[in-house]
C-alpha atoms as a PDB file:
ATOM      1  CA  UNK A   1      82.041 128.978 116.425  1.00  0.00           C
ATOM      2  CA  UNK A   2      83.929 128.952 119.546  1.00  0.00           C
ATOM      3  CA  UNK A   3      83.625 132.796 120.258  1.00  0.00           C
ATOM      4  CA  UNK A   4      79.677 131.893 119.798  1.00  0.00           C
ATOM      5  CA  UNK A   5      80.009 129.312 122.359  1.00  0.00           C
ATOM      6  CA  UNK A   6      82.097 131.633 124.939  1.00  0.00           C
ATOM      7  CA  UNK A   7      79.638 134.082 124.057  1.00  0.00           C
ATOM      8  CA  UNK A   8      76.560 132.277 125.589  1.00  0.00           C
ATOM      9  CA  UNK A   9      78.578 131.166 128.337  1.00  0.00           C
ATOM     10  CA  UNK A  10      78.933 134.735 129.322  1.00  0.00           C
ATOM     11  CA  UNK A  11      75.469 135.756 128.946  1.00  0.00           C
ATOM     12  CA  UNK A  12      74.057 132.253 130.899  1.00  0.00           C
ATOM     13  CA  UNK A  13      76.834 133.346 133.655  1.00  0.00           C
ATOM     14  CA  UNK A  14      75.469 136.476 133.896  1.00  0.00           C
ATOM     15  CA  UNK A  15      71.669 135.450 133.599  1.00  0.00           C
ATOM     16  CA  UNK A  16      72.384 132.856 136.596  1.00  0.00           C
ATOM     17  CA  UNK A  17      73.868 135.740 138.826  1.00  0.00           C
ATOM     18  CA  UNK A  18      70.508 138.022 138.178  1.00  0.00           C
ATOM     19  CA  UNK A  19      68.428 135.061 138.693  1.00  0.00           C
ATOM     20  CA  UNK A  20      67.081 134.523 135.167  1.00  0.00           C
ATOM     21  CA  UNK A  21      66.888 131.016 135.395  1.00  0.00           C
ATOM     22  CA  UNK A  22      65.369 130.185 131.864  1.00  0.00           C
ATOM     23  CA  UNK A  23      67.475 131.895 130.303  1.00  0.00           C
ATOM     24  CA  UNK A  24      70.646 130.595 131.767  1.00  0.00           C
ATOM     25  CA  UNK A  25      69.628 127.237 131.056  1.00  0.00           C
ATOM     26  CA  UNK A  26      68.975 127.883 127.439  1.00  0.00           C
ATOM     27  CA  UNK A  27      72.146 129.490 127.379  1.00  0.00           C
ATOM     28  CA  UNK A  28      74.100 126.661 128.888  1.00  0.00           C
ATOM     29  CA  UNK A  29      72.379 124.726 126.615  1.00  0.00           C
ATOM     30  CA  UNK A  30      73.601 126.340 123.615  1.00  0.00           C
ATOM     31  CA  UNK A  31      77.097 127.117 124.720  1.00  0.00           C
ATOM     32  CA  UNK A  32      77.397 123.209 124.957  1.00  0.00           C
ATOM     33  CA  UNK A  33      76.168 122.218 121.659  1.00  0.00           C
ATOM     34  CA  UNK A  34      78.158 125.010 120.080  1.00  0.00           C
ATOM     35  CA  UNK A  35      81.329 123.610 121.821  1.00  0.00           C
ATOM     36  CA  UNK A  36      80.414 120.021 121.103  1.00  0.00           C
ATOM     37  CA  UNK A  37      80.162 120.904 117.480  1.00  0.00           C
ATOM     38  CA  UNK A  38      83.548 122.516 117.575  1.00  0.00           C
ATOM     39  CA  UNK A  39      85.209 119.991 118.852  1.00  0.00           C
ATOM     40  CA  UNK A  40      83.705 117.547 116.428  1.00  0.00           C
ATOM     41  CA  UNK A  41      84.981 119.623 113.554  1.00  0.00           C
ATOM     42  CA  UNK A  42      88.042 120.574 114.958  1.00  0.00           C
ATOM     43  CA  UNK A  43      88.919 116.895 115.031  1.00  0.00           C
ATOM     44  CA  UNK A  44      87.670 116.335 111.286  1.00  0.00           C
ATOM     45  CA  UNK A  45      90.062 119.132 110.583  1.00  0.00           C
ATOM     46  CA  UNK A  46      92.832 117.376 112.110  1.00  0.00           C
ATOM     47  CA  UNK A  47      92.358 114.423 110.444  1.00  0.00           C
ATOM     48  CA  UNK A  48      90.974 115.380 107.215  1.00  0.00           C
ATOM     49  CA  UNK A  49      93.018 118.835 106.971  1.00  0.00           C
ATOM     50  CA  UNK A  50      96.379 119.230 105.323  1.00  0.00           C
ATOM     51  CA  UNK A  51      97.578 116.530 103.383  1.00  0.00           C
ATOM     52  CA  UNK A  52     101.204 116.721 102.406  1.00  0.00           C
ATOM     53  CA  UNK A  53     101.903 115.102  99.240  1.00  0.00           C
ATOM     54  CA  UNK A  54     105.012 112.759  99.236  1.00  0.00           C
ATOM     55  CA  UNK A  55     108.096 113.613  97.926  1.00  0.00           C
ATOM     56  CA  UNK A  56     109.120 112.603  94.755  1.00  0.00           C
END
């Protein structure tokens, strides 16, 4: 999910230096949810992950 969200970084980068303004935006747009929603489930991970069981 990450690479997705570097991935429309790139392409809004590059739509903002041609002067596609549109599409950068939705770009931007995307890259941001996509990251938001990483780090949400990156943290879930974290907490929610591995669970060692305790030694008997």
């Amino acid at each position: 999910m990450l690479n997705w969200s570097i991935t429309f970084l790139i392409i809004a980068i590059v739509a903002g230096f041609f002067g596609f303004g549109g599409i950068e935006g939705t770009a931007t747009e995307i890259a941001k949810v996509l990251f938001l929603l990483f780090l949400v489930l990156f943290v879930i991970s974290l907490i929610f992950g591995r669970r060692v069981p305790p030694a008997a």
